[in-house]
C-alpha atoms as a PDB file:
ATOM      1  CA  UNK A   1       0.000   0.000   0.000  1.00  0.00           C
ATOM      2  CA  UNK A   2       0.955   3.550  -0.877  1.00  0.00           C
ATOM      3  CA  UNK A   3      -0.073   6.771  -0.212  1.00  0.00           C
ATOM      4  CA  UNK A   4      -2.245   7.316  -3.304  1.00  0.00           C
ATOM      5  CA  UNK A   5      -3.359   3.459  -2.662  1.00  0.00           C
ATOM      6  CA  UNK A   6      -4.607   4.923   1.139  1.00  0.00           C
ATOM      7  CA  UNK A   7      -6.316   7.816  -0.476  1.00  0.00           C
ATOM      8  CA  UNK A   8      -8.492   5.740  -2.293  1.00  0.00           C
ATOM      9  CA  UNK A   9      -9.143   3.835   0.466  1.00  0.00           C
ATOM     10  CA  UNK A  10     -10.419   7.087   2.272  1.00  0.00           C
ATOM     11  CA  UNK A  11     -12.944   7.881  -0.795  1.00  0.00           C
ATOM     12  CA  UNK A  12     -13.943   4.289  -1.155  1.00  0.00           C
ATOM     13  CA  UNK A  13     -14.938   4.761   2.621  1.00  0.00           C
ATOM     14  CA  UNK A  14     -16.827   8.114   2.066  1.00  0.00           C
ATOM     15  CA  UNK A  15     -14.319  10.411   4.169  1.00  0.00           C
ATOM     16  CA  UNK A  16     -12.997  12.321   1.401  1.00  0.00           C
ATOM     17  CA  UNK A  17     -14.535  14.053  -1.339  1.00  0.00           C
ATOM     18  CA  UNK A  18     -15.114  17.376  -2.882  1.00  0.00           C
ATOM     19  CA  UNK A  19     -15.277  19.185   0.720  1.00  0.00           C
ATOM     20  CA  UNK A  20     -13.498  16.918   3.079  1.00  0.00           C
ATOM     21  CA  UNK A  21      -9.866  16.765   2.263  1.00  0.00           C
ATOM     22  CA  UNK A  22      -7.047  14.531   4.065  1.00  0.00           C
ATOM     23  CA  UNK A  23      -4.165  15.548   5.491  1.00  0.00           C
ATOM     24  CA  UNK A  24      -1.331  12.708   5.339  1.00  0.00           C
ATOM     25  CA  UNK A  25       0.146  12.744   9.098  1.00  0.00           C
ATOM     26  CA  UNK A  26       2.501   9.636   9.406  1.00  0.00           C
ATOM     27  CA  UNK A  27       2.945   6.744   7.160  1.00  0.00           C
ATOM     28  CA  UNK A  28       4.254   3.565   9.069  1.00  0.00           C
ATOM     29  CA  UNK A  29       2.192   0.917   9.715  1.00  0.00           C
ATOM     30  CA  UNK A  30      -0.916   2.568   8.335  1.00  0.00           C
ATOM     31  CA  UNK A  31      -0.814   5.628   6.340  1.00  0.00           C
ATOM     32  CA  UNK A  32      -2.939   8.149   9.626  1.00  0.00           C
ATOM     33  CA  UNK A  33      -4.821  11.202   8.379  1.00  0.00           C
ATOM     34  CA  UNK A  34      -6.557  14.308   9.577  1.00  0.00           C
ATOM     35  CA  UNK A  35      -9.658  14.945   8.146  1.00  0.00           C
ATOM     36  CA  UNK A  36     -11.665  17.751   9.718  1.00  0.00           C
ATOM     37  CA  UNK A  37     -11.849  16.825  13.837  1.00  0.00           C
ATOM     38  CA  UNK A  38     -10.856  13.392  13.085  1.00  0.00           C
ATOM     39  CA  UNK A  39      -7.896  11.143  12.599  1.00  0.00           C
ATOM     40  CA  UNK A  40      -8.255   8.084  10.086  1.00  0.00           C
ATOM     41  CA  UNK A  41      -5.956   5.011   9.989  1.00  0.00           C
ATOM     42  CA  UNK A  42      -5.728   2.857   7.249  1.00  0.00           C
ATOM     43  CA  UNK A  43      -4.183  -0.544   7.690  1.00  0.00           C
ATOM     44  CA  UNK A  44      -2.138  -2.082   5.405  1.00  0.00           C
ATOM     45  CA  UNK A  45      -4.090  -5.317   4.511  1.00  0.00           C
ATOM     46  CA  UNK A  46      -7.097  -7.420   5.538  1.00  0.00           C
ATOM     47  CA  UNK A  47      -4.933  -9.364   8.212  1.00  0.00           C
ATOM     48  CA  UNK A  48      -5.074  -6.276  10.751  1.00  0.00           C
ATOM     49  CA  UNK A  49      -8.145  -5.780  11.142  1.00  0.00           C
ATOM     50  CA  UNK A  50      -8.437  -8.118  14.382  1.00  0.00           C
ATOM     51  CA  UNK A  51      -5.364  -5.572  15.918  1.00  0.00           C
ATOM     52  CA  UNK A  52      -7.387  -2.729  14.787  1.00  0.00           C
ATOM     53  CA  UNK A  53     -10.495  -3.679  16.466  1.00  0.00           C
ATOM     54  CA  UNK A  54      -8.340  -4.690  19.730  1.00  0.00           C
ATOM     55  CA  UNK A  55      -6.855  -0.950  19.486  1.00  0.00           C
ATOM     56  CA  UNK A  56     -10.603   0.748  19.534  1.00  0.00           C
ATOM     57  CA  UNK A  57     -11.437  -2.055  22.722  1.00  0.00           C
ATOM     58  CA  UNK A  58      -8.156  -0.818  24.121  1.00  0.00           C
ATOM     59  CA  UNK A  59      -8.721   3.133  23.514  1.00  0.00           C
ATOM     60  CA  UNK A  60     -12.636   2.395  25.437  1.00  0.00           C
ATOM     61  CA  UNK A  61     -10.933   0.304  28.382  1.00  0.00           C
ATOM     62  CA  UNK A  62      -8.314   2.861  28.759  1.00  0.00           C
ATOM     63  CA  UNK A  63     -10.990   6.011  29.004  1.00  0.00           C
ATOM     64  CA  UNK A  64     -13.021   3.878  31.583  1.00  0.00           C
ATOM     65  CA  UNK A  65      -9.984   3.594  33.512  1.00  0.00           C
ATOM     66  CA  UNK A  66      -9.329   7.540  33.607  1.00  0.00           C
ATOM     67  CA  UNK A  67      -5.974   6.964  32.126  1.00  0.00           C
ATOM     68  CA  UNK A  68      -4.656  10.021  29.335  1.00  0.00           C
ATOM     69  CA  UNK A  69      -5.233   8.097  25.669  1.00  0.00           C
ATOM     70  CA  UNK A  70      -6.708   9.041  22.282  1.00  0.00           C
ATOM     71  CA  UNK A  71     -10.464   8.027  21.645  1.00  0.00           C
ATOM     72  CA  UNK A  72     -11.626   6.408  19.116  1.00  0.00           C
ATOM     73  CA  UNK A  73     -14.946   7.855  17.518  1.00  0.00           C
ATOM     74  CA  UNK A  74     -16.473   4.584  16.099  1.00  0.00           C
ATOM     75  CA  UNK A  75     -16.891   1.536  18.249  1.00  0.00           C
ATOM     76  CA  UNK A  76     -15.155  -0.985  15.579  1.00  0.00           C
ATOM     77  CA  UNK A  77     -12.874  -0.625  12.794  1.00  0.00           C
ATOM     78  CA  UNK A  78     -14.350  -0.867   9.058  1.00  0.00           C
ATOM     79  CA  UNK A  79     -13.016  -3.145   6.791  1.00  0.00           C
ATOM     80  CA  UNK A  80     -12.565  -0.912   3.039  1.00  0.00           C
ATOM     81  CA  UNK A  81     -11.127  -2.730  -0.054  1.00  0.00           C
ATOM     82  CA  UNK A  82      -9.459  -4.744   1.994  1.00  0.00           C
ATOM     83  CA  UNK A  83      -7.885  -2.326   4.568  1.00  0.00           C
ATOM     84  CA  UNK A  84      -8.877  -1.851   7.713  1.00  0.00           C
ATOM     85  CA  UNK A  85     -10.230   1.725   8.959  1.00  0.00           C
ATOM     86  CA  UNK A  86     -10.423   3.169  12.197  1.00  0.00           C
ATOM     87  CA  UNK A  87     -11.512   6.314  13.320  1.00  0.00           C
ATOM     88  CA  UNK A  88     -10.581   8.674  16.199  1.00  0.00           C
ATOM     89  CA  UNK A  89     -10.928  12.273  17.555  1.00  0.00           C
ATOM     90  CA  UNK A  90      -8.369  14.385  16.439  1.00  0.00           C
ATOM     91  CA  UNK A  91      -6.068  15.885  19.471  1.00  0.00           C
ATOM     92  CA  UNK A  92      -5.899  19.392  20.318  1.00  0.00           C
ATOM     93  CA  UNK A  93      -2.406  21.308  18.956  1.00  0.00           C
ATOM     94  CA  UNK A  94       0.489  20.252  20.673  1.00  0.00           C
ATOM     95  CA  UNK A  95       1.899  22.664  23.136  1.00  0.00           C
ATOM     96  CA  UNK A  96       5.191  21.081  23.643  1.00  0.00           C
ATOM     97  CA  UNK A  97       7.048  17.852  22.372  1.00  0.00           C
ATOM     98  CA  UNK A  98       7.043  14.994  24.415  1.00  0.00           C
ATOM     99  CA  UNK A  99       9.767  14.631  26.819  1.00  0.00           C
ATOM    100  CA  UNK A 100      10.815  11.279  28.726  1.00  0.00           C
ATOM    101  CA  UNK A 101       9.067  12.306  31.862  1.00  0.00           C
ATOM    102  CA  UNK A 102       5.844  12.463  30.224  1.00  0.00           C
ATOM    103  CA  UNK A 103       6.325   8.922  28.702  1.00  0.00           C
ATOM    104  CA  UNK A 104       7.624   7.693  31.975  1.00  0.00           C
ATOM    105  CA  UNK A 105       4.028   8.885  34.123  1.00  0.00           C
ATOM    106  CA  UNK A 106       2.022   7.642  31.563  1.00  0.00           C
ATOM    107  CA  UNK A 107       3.627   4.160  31.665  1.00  0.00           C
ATOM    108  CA  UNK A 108       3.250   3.999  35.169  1.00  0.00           C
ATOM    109  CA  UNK A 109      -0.340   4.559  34.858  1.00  0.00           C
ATOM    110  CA  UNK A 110      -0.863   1.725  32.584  1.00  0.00           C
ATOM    111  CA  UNK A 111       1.623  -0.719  34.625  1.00  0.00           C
ATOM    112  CA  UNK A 112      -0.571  -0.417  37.328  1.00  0.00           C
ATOM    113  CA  UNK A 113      -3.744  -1.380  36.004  1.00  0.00           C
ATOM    114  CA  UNK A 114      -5.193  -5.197  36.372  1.00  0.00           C
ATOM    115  CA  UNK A 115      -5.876  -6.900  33.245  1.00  0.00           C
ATOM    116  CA  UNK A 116      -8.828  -5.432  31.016  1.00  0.00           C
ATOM    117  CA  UNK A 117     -12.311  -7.236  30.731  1.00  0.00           C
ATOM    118  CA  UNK A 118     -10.946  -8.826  27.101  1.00  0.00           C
ATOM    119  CA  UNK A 119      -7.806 -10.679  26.238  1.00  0.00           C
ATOM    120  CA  UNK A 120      -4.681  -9.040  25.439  1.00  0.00           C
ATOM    121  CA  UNK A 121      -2.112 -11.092  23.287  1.00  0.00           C
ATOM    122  CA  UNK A 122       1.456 -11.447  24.125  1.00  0.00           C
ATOM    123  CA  UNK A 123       3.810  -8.835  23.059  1.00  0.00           C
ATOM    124  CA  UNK A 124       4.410 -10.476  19.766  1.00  0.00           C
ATOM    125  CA  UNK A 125       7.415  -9.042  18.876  1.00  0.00           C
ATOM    126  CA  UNK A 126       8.978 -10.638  16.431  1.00  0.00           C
ATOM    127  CA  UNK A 127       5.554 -11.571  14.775  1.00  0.00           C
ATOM    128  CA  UNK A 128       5.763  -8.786  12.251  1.00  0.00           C
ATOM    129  CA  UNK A 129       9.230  -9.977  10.872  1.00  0.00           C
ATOM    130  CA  UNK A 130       7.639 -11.992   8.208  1.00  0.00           C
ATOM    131  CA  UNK A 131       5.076  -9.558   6.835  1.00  0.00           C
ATOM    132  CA  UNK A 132       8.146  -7.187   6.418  1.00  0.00           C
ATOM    133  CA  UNK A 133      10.020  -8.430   4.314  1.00  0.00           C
ATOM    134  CA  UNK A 134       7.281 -10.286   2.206  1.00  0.00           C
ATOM    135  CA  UNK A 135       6.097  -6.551   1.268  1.00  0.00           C
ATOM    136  CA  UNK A 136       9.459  -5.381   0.676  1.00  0.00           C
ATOM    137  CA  UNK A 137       9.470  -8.299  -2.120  1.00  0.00           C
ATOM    138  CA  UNK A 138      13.049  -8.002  -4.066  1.00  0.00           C
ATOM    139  CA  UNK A 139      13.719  -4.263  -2.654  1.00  0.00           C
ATOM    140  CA  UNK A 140      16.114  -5.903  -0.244  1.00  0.00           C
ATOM    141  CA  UNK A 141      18.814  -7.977  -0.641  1.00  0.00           C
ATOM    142  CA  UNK A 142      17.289 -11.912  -0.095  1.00  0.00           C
ATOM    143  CA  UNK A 143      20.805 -13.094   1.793  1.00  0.00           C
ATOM    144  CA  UNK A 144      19.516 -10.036   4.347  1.00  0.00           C
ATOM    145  CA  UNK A 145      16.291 -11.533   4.677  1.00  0.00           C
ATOM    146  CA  UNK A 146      17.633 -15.321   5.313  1.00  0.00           C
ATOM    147  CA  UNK A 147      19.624 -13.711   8.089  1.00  0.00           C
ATOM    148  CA  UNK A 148      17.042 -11.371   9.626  1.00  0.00           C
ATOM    149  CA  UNK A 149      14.674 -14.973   9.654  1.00  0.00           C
ATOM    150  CA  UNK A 150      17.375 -16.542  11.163  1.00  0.00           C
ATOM    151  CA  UNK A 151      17.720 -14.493  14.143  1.00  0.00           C
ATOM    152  CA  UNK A 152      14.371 -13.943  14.664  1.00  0.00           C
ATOM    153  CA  UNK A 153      13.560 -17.460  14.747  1.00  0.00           C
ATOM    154  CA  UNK A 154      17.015 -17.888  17.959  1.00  0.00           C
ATOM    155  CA  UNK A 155      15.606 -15.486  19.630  1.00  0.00           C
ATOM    156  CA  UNK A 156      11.699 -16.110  19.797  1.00  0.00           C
ATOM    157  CA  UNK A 157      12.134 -18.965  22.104  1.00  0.00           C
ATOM    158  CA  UNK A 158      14.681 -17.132  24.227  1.00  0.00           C
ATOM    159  CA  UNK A 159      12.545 -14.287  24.756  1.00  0.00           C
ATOM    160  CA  UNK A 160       9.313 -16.410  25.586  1.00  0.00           C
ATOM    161  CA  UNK A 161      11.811 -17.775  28.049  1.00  0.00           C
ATOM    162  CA  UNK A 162      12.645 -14.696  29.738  1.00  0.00           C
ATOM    163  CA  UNK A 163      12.480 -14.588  33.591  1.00  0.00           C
ATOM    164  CA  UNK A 164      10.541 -10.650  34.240  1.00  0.00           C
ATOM    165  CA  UNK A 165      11.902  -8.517  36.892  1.00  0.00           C
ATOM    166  CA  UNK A 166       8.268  -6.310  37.304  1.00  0.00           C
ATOM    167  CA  UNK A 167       4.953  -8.307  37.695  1.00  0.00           C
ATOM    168  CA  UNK A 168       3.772  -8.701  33.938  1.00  0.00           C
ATOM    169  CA  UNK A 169       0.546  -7.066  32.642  1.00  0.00           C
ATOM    170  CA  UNK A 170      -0.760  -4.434  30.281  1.00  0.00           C
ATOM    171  CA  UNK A 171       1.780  -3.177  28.254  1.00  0.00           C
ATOM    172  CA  UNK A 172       2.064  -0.336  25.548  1.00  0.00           C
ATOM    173  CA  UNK A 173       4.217  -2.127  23.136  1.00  0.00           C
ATOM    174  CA  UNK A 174       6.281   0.669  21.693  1.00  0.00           C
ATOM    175  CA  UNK A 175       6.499   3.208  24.419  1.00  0.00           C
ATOM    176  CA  UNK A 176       8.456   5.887  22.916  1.00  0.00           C
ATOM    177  CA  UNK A 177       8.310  10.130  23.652  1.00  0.00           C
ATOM    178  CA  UNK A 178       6.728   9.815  19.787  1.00  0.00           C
ATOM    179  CA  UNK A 179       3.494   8.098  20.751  1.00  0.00           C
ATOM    180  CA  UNK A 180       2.728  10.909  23.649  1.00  0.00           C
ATOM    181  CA  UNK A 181       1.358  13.887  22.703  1.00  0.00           C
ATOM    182  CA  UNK A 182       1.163  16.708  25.063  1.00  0.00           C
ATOM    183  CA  UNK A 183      -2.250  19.207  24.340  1.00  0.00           C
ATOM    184  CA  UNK A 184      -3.263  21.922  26.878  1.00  0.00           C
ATOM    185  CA  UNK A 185      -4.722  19.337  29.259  1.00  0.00           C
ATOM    186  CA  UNK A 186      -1.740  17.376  29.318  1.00  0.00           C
ATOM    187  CA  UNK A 187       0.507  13.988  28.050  1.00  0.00           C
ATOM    188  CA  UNK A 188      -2.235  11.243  26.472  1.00  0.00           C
ATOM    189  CA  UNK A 189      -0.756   7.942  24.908  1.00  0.00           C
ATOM    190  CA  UNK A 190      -1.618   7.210  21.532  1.00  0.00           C
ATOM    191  CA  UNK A 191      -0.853   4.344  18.878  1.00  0.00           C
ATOM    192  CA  UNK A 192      -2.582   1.797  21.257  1.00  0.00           C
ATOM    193  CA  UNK A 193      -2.141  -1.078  18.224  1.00  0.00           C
ATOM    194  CA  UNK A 194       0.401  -2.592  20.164  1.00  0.00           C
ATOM    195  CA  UNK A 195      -0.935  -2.778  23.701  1.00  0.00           C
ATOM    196  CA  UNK A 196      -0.649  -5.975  24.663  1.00  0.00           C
ATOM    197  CA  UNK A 197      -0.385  -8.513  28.275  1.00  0.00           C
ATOM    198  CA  UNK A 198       3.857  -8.884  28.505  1.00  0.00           C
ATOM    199  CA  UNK A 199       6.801  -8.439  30.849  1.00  0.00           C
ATOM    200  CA  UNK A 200       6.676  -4.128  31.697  1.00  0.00           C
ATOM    201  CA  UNK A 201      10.299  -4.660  30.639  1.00  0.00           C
ATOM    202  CA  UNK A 202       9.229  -4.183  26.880  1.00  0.00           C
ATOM    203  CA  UNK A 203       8.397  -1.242  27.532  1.00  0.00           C
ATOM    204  CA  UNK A 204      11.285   0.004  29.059  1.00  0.00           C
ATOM    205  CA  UNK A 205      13.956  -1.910  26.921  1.00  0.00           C
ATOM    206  CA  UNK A 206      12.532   0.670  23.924  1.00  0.00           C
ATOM    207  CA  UNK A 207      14.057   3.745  26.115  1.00  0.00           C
ATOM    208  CA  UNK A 208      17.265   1.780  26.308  1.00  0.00           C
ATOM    209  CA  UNK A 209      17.649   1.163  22.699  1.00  0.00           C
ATOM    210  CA  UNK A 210      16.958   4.368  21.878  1.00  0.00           C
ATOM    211  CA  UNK A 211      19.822   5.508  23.985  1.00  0.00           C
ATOM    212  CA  UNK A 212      22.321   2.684  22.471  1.00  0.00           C
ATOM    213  CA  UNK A 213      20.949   3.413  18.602  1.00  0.00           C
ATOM    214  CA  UNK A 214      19.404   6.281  18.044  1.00  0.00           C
ATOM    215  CA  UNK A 215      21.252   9.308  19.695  1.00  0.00           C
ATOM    216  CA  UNK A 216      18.780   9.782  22.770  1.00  0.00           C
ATOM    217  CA  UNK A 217      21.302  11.737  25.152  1.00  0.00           C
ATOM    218  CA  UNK A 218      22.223  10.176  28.489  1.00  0.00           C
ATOM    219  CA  UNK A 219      20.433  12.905  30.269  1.00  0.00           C
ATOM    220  CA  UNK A 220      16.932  12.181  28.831  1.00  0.00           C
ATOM    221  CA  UNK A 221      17.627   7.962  29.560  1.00  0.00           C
ATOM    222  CA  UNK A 222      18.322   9.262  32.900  1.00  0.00           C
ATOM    223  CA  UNK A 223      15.351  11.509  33.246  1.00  0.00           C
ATOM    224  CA  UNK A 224      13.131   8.689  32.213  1.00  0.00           C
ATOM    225  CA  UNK A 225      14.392   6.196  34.648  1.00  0.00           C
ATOM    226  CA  UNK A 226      14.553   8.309  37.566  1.00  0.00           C
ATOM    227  CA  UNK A 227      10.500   9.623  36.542  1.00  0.00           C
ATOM    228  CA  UNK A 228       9.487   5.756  35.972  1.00  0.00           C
ATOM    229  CA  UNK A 229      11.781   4.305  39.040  1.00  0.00           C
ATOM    230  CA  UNK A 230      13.761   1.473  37.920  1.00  0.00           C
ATOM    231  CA  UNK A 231      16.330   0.882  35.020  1.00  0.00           C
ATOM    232  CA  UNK A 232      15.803  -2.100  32.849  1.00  0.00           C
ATOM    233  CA  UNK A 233      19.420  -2.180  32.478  1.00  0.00           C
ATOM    234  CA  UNK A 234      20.012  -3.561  35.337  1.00  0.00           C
ATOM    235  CA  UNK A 235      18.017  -6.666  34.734  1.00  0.00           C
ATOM    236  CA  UNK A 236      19.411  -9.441  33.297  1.00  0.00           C
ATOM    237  CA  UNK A 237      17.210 -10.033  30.248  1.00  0.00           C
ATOM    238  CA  UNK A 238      17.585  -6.713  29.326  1.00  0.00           C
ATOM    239  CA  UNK A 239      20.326  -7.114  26.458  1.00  0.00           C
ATOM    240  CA  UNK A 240      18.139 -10.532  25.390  1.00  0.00           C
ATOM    241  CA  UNK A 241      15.409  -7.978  24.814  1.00  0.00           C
ATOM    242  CA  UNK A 242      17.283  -5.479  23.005  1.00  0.00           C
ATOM    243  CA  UNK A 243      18.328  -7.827  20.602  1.00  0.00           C
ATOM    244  CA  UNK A 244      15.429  -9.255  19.628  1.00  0.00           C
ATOM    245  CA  UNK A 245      13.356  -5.587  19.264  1.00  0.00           C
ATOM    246  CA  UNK A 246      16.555  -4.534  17.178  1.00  0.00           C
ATOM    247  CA  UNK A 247      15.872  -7.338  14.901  1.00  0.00           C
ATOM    248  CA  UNK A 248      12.227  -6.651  14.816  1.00  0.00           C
ATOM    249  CA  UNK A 249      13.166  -2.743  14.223  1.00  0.00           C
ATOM    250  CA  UNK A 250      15.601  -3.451  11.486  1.00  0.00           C
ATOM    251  CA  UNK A 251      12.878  -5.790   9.540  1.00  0.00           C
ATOM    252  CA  UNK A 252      10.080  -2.783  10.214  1.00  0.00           C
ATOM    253  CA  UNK A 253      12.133  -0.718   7.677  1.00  0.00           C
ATOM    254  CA  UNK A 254      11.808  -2.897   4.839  1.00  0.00           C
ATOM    255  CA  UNK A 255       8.177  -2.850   4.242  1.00  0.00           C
ATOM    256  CA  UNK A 256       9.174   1.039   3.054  1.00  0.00           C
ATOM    257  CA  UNK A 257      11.977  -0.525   0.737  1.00  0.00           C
ATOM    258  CA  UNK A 258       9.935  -0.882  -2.553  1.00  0.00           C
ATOM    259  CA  UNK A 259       9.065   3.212  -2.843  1.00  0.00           C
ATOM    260  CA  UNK A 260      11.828   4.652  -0.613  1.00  0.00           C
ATOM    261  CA  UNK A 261      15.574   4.781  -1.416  1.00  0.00           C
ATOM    262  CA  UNK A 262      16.217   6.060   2.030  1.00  0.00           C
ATOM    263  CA  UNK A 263      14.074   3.321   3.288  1.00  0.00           C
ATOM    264  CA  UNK A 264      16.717   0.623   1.527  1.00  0.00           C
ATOM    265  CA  UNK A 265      19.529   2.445   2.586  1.00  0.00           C
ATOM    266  CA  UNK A 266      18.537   2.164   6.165  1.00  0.00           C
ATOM    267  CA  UNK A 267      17.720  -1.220   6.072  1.00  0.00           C
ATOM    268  CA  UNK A 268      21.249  -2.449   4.808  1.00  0.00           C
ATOM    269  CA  UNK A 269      22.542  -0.343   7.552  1.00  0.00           C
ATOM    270  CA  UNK A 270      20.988  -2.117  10.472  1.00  0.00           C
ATOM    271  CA  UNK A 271      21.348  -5.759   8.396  1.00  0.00           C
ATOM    272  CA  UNK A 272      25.644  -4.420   8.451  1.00  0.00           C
ATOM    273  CA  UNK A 273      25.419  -3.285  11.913  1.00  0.00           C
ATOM    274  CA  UNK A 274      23.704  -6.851  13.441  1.00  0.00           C
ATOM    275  CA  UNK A 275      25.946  -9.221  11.034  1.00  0.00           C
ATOM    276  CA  UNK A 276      28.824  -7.050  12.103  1.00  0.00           C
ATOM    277  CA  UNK A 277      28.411  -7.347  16.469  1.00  0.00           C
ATOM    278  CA  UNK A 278      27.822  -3.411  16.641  1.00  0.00           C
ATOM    279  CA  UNK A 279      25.757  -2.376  19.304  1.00  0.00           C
ATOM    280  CA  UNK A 280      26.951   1.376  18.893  1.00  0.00           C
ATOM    281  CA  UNK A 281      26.431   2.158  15.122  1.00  0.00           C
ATOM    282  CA  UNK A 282      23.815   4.746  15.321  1.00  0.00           C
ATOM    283  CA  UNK A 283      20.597   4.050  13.817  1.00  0.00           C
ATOM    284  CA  UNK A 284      18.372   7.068  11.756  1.00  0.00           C
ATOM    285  CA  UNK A 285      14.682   6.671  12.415  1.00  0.00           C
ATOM    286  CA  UNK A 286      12.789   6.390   9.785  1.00  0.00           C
END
């Protein structure tokens, strides 16, 4: 799916026309748009629509639990052409970015709720690894892909293996500063597709690696671990986890290979920096 592929989606789905025009906002795992007062996802394919409907449960557990999130503004996802389409109401303006702190409180919040009145799935995090590379198709190097299988497949039974530190439950799944935004009443969470029933330690490991790969200064780690009150570093899983989320990071790239030069470029970069042993070669996001 491309861009123009998602606008069609939006029209086939009657949210765009003459006097409603869309406003492309990210484009990762679905291409997200603003549209008037709303925000529209559009999934990739058919095969997401289960994770999309989870993510609207999630949004309505989360607002009868008083903690910060984005709503959703229908009560199940659509299924368009093949895509699945959620709706949700659009945030106020930012006022500030996102800082550690603010992820850090909101992740508290969420660690110490019970389990919601539905099921959660495990943090699959390797899961995606597969549909990656399928839809980057010949874009990347095959030998890359035969490694990046590889190494998912010795680590998925280590990780389901691992021994938690923190008393497992709810979980965001890719708790980041990016998936916070902070409008006049505050931080909310957004992104809830990955929410999920884990070790808390996923969520924390994501801080780490952003330190180790993708510049975050020492200072914001810090700030982050002092607001949240424990460092995953110092449990022993913790470099177990990193590996496996960097492999899992490295394959997310590819799915942008067939339209994005950049999106290649990356790719073999992470693939070089995994079959080489470096932990420190800085990683761009993307």
């Amino acid at each position: 799916m491309d861009e123009a592929r998602a606008r069609d989606v939006l029209t086939e789905a009657g949210l765009t026309g003459p006097g409603a025009k869309a406003e492309l906002l990210a484009f990762g795992e679905n291409a997200v748009f603003a549209i008037g007062d709303l925000v529209v996802k559009v999934g990739r394919e058919a095969g997401l629509l289960e994770r999309a409907g989870r993510e609207v449960a999630v949004a309505g557990w989360l607002a009868a639990e008083g903690v910060p999130a984005v709503r959703a503004a229908e009560p199940a996802p659509r299924l368009v052409d093949g895509h699945p389409v959620t709706l949700w109401h659009r945030l106020p303006d930012a006022v500030r970015p996102a800082g550690p702190e603010d992820l850090a409180a909101l992740l508290g919040a969420l660690h110490a709720l019970p389990a919601p009145p539905f099921a959660l799935p495990a943090r699959d995090l390797l899961g995606g690894v597969e549909r990656w590379l399928r839809l980057a198709g010949d874009h990347v190097d095959p030998e890359d892909a035969r490694y990046l299988r590889a190494r998912r497949d010795a680590y998925a039974g280590e990780v389901a293996a691992l021994a938690p530190h923190l008393e497992p439950g709810p979980i965001h799944g890719d708790a980041l500063p990016r998936n916070v935004h902070v409008g006049p009443d505050g931080p909310v969470l957004v992104d809830l597709e990955t929410v999920s029933g884990d070790l808390r330690e996923h969520d924390l490991v994501v801080m780490a690696l952003s330190r180790d790969r993708y510049g975050l200064p020492d200072s914001a780690y810090e700030a982050f671990v002092t607001a949240y009150g424990w460092d995953v570093r110092a449990w022993e899983g913790c470099a177990l986890l990193r590996g496996a989320r960097e492999t899992a990071s490295c394959a997310w790239v590819a799915q942008h290979a067939p339209g994005n030069p950049k999106a290649r470029a990356e790719f073999r970069r992470r693939v070089a920096s995994l079959r080489d042993g470096d932990a420190e070669m800085r990683w761009h996001p993307f």
